[in-house]
PDB file of N, CA and C in Angstrom:
ATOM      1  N   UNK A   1       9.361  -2.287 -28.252  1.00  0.00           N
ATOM      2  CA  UNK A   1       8.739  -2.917 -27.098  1.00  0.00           C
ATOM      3  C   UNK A   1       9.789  -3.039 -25.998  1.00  0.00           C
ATOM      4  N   UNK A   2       9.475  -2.881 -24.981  1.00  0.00           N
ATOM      5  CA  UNK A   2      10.432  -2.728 -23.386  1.00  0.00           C
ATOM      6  C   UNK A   2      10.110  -4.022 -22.752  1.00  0.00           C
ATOM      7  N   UNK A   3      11.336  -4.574 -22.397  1.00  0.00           N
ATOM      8  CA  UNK A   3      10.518  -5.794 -21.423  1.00  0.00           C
ATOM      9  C   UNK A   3      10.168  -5.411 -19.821  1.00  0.00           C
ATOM     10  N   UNK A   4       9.549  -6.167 -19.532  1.00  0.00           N
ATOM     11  CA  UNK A   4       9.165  -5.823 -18.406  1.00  0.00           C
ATOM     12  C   UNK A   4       9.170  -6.639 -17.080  1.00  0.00           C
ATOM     13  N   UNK A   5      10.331  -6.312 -15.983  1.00  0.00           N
ATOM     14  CA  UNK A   5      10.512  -6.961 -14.844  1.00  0.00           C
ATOM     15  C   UNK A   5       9.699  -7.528 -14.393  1.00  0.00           C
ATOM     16  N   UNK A   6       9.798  -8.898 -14.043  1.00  0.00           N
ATOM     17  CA  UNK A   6       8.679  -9.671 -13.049  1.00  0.00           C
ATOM     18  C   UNK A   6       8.457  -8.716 -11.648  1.00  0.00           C
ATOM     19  N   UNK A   7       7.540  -9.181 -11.232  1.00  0.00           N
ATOM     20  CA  UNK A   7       6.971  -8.628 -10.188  1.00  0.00           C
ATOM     21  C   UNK A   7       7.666  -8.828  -8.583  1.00  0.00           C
ATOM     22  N   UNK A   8       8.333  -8.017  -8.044  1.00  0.00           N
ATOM     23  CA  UNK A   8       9.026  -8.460  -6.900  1.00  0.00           C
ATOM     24  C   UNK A   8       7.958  -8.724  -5.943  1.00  0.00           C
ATOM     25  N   UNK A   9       8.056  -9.765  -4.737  1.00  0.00           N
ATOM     26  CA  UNK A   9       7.099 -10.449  -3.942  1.00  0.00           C
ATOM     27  C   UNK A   9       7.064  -9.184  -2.452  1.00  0.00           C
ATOM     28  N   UNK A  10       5.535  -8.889  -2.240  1.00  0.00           N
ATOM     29  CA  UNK A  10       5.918  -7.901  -1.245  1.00  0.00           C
ATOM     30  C   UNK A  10       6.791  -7.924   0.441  1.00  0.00           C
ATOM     31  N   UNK A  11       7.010  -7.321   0.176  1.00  0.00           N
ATOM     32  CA  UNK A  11       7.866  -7.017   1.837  1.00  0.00           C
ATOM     33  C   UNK A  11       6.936  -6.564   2.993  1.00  0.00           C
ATOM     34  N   UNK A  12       7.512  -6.644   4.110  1.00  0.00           N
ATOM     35  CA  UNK A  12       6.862  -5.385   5.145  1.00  0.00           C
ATOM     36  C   UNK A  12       7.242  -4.503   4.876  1.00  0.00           C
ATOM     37  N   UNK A  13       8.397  -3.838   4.273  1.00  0.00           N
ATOM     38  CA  UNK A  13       8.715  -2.613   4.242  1.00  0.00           C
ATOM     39  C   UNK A  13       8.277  -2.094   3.195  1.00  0.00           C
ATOM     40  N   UNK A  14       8.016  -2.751   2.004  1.00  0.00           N
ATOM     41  CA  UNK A  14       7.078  -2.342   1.031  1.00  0.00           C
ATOM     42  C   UNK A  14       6.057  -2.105   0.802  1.00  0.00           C
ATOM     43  N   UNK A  15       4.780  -2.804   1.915  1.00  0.00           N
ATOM     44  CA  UNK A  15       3.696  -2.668   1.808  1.00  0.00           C
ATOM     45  C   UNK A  15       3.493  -1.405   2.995  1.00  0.00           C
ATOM     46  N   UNK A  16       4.505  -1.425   4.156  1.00  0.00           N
ATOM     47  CA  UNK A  16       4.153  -0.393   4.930  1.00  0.00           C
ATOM     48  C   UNK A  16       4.751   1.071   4.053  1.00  0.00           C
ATOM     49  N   UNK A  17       5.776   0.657   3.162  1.00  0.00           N
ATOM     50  CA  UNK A  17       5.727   2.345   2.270  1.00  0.00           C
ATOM     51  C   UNK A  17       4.599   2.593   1.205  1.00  0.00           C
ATOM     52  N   UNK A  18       3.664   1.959   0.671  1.00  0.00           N
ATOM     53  CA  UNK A  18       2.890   1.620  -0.210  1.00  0.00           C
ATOM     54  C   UNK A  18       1.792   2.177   0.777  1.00  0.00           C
ATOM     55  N   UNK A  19       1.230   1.881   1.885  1.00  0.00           N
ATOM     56  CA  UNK A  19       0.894   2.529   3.006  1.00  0.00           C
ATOM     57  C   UNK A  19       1.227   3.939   3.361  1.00  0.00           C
ATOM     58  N   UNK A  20       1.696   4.128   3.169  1.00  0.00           N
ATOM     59  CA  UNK A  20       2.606   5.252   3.802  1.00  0.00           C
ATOM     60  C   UNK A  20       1.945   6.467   2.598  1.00  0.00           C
ATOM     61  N   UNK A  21       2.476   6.213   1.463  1.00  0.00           N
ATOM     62  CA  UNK A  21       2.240   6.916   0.164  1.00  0.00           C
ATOM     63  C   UNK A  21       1.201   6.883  -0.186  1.00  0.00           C
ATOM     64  N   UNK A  22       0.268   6.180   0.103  1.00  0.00           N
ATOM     65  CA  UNK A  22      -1.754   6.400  -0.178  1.00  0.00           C
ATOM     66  C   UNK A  22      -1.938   7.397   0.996  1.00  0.00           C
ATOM     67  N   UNK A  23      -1.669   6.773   2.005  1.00  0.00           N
ATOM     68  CA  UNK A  23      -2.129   8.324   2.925  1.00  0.00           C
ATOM     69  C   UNK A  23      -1.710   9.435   3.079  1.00  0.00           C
ATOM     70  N   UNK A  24      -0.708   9.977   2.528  1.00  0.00           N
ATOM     71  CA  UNK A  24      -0.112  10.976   2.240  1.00  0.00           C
ATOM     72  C   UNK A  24      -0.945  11.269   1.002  1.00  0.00           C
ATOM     73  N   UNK A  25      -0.906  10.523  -0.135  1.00  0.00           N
ATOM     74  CA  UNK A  25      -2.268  11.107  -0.945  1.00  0.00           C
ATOM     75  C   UNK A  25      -3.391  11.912  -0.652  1.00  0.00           C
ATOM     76  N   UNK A  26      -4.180  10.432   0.142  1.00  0.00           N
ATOM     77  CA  UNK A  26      -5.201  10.803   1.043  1.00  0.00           C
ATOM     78  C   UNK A  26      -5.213  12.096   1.583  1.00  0.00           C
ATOM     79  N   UNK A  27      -4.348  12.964   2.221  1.00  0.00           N
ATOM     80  CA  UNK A  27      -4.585  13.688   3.140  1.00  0.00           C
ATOM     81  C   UNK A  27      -4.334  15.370   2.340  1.00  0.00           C
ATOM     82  N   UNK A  28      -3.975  14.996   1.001  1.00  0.00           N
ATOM     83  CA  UNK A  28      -4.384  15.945   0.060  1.00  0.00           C
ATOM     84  C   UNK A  28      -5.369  16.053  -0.441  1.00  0.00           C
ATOM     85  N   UNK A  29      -5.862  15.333  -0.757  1.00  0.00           N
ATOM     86  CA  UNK A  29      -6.898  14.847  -1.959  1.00  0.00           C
ATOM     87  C   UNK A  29      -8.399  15.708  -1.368  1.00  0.00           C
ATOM     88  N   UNK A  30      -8.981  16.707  -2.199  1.00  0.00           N
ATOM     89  CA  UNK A  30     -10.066  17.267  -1.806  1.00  0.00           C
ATOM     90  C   UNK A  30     -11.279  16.498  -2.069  1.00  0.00           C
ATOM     91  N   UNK A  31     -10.847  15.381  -2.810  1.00  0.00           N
ATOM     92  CA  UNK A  31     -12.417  14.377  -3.400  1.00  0.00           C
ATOM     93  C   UNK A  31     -12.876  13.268  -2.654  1.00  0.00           C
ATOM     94  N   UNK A  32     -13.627  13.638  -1.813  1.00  0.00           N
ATOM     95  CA  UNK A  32     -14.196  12.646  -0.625  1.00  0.00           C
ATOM     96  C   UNK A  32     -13.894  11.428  -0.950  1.00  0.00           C
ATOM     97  N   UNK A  33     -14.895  11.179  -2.131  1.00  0.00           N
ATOM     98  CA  UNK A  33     -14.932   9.498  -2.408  1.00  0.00           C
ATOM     99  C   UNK A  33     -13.000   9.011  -2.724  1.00  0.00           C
ATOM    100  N   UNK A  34     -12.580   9.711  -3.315  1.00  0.00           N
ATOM    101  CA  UNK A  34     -11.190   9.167  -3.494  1.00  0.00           C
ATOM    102  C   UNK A  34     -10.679   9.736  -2.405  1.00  0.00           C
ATOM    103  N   UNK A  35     -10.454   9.971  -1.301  1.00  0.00           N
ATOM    104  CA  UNK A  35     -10.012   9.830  -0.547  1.00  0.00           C
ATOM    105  C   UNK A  35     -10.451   9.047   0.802  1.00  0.00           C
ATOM    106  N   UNK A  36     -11.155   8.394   0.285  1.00  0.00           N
ATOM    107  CA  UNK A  36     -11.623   7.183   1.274  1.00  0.00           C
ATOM    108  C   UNK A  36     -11.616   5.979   0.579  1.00  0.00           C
ATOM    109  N   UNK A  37     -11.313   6.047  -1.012  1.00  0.00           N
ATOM    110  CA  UNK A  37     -10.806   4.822  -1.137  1.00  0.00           C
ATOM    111  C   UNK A  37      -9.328   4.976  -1.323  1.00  0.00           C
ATOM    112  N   UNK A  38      -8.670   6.049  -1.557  1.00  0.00           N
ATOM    113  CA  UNK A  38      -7.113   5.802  -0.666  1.00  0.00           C
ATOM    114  C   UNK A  38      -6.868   5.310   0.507  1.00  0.00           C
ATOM    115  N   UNK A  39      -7.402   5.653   1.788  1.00  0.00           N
ATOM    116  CA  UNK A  39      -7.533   5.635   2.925  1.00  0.00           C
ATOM    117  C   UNK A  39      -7.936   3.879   2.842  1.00  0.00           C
ATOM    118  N   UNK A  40      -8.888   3.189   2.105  1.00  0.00           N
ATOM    119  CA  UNK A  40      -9.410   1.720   2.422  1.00  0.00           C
ATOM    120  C   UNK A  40      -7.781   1.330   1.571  1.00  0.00           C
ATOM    121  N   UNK A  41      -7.453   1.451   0.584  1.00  0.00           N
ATOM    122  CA  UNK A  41      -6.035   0.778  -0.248  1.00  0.00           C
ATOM    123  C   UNK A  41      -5.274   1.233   0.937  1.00  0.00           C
ATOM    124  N   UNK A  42      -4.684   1.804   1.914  1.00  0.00           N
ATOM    125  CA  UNK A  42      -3.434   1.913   2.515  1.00  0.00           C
ATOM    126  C   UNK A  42      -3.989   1.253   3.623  1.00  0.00           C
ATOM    127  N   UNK A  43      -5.293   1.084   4.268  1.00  0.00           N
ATOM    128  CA  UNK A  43      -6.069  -0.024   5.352  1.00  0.00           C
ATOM    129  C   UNK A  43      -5.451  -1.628   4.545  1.00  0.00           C
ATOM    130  N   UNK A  44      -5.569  -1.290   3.131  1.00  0.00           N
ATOM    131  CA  UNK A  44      -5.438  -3.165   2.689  1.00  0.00           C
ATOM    132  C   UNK A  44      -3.857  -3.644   3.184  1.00  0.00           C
ATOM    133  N   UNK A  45      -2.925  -2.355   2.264  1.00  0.00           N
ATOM    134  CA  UNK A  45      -1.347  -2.679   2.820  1.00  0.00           C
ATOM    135  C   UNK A  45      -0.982  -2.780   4.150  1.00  0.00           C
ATOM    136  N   UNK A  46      -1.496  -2.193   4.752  1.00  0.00           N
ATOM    137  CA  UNK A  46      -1.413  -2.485   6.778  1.00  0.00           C
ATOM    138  C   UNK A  46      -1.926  -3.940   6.875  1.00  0.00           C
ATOM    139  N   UNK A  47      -2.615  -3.768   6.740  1.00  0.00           N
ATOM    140  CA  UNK A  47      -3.314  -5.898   7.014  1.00  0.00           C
ATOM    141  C   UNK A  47      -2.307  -6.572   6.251  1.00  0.00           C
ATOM    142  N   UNK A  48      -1.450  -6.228   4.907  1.00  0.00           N
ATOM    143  CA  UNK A  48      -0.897  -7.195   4.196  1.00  0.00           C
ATOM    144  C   UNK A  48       0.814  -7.148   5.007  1.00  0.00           C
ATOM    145  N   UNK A  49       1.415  -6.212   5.447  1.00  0.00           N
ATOM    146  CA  UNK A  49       2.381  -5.955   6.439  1.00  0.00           C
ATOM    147  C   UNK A  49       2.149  -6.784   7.433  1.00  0.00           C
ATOM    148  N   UNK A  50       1.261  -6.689   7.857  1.00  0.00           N
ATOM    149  CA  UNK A  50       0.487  -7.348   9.243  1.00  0.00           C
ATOM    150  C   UNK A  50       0.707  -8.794   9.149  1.00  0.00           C
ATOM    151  N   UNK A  51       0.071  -9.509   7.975  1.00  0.00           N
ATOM    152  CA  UNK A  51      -0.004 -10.678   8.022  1.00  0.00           C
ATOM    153  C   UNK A  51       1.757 -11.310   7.787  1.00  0.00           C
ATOM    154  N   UNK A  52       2.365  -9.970   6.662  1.00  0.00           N
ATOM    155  CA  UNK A  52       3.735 -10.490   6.426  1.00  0.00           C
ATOM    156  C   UNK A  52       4.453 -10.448   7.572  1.00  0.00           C
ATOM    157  N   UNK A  53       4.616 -10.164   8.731  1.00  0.00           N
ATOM    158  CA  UNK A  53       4.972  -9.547   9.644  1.00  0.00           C
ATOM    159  C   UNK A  53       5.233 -10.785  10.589  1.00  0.00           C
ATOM    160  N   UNK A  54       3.196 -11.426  10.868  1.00  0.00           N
ATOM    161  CA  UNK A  54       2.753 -12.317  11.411  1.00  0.00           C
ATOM    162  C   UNK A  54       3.767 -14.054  10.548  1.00  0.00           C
ATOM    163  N   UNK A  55       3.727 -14.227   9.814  1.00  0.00           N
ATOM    164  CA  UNK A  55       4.572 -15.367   8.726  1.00  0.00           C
ATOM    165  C   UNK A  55       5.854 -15.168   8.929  1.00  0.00           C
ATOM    166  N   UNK A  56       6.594 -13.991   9.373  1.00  0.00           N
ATOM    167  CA  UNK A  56       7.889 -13.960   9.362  1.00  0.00           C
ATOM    168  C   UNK A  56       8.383 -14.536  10.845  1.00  0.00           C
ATOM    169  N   UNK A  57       7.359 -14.243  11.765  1.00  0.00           N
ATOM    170  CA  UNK A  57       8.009 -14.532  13.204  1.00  0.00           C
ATOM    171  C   UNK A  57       7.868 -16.034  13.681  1.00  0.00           C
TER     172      UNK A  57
END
Protein backbone atom coordinates (compact mmCIF):
# COMPACT_ATOMS: atom_id res chain seq x y z
CA UNK A 1 0.00 0.00 0.00
CA UNK A 2 1.44 3.68 -1.02
CA UNK A 3 0.47 6.50 1.07
CA UNK A 4 -1.01 9.11 -0.32
CA UNK A 5 -0.29 13.02 -0.18
CA UNK A 6 -2.96 15.26 1.14
CA UNK A 7 -4.45 17.33 -1.24
CA UNK A 8 -2.65 20.68 -2.00
CA UNK A 9 -5.26 23.77 -1.76
CA UNK A 10 -5.78 25.29 -5.30
CA UNK A 11 -3.85 28.21 -6.66
CA UNK A 12 -4.52 30.62 -9.55
CA UNK A 13 -1.87 29.20 -11.24
CA UNK A 14 -3.14 25.84 -10.79
CA UNK A 15 -6.51 26.13 -11.66
CA UNK A 16 -5.58 28.40 -14.68
CA UNK A 17 -3.09 25.30 -15.80
CA UNK A 18 -5.86 22.76 -15.02
CA UNK A 19 -7.68 25.15 -17.49
CA UNK A 20 -5.28 25.31 -19.76
CA UNK A 21 -4.90 21.32 -20.08
CA UNK A 22 -8.83 20.52 -20.55
CA UNK A 23 -8.80 22.76 -23.46
CA UNK A 24 -6.04 21.60 -25.08
CA UNK A 25 -7.85 18.24 -24.65
CA UNK A 26 -10.86 19.72 -25.84
CA UNK A 27 -9.53 20.86 -29.01
CA UNK A 28 -8.47 17.30 -29.91
CA UNK A 29 -11.07 15.36 -28.87
CA UNK A 30 -13.36 14.22 -31.94
CA UNK A 31 -16.37 13.27 -29.40
CA UNK A 32 -18.76 16.13 -29.28
CA UNK A 33 -20.30 15.34 -26.02
CA UNK A 34 -16.77 15.03 -24.36
CA UNK A 35 -15.63 17.76 -25.67
CA UNK A 36 -18.08 20.04 -24.35
CA UNK A 37 -17.86 18.67 -21.17
CA UNK A 38 -14.08 19.39 -21.25
CA UNK A 39 -14.75 22.74 -22.46
CA UNK A 40 -17.69 23.20 -19.26
CA UNK A 41 -14.60 21.55 -16.59
CA UNK A 42 -11.95 24.19 -17.90
CA UNK A 43 -15.22 27.03 -17.84
CA UNK A 44 -15.40 25.64 -13.92
CA UNK A 45 -11.37 26.27 -13.33
CA UNK A 46 -11.62 29.89 -14.90
CA UNK A 47 -14.47 30.89 -12.41
CA UNK A 48 -12.39 29.05 -9.63
CA UNK A 49 -9.04 31.29 -10.67
CA UNK A 50 -11.43 34.04 -10.89
CA UNK A 51 -12.83 33.88 -7.60
CA UNK A 52 -9.12 32.93 -6.23
CA UNK A 53 -7.85 35.84 -7.88
CA UNK A 54 -10.91 38.01 -6.59
CA UNK A 55 -9.93 36.76 -2.43
CA UNK A 56 -6.39 37.44 -3.05
CA UNK A 57 -6.69 41.23 -3.84
Amino acid sequence: MTAQTPAQPATVDSALENAARLLRAAELETNLALMERLDELAASWLSLAHLLMERGS
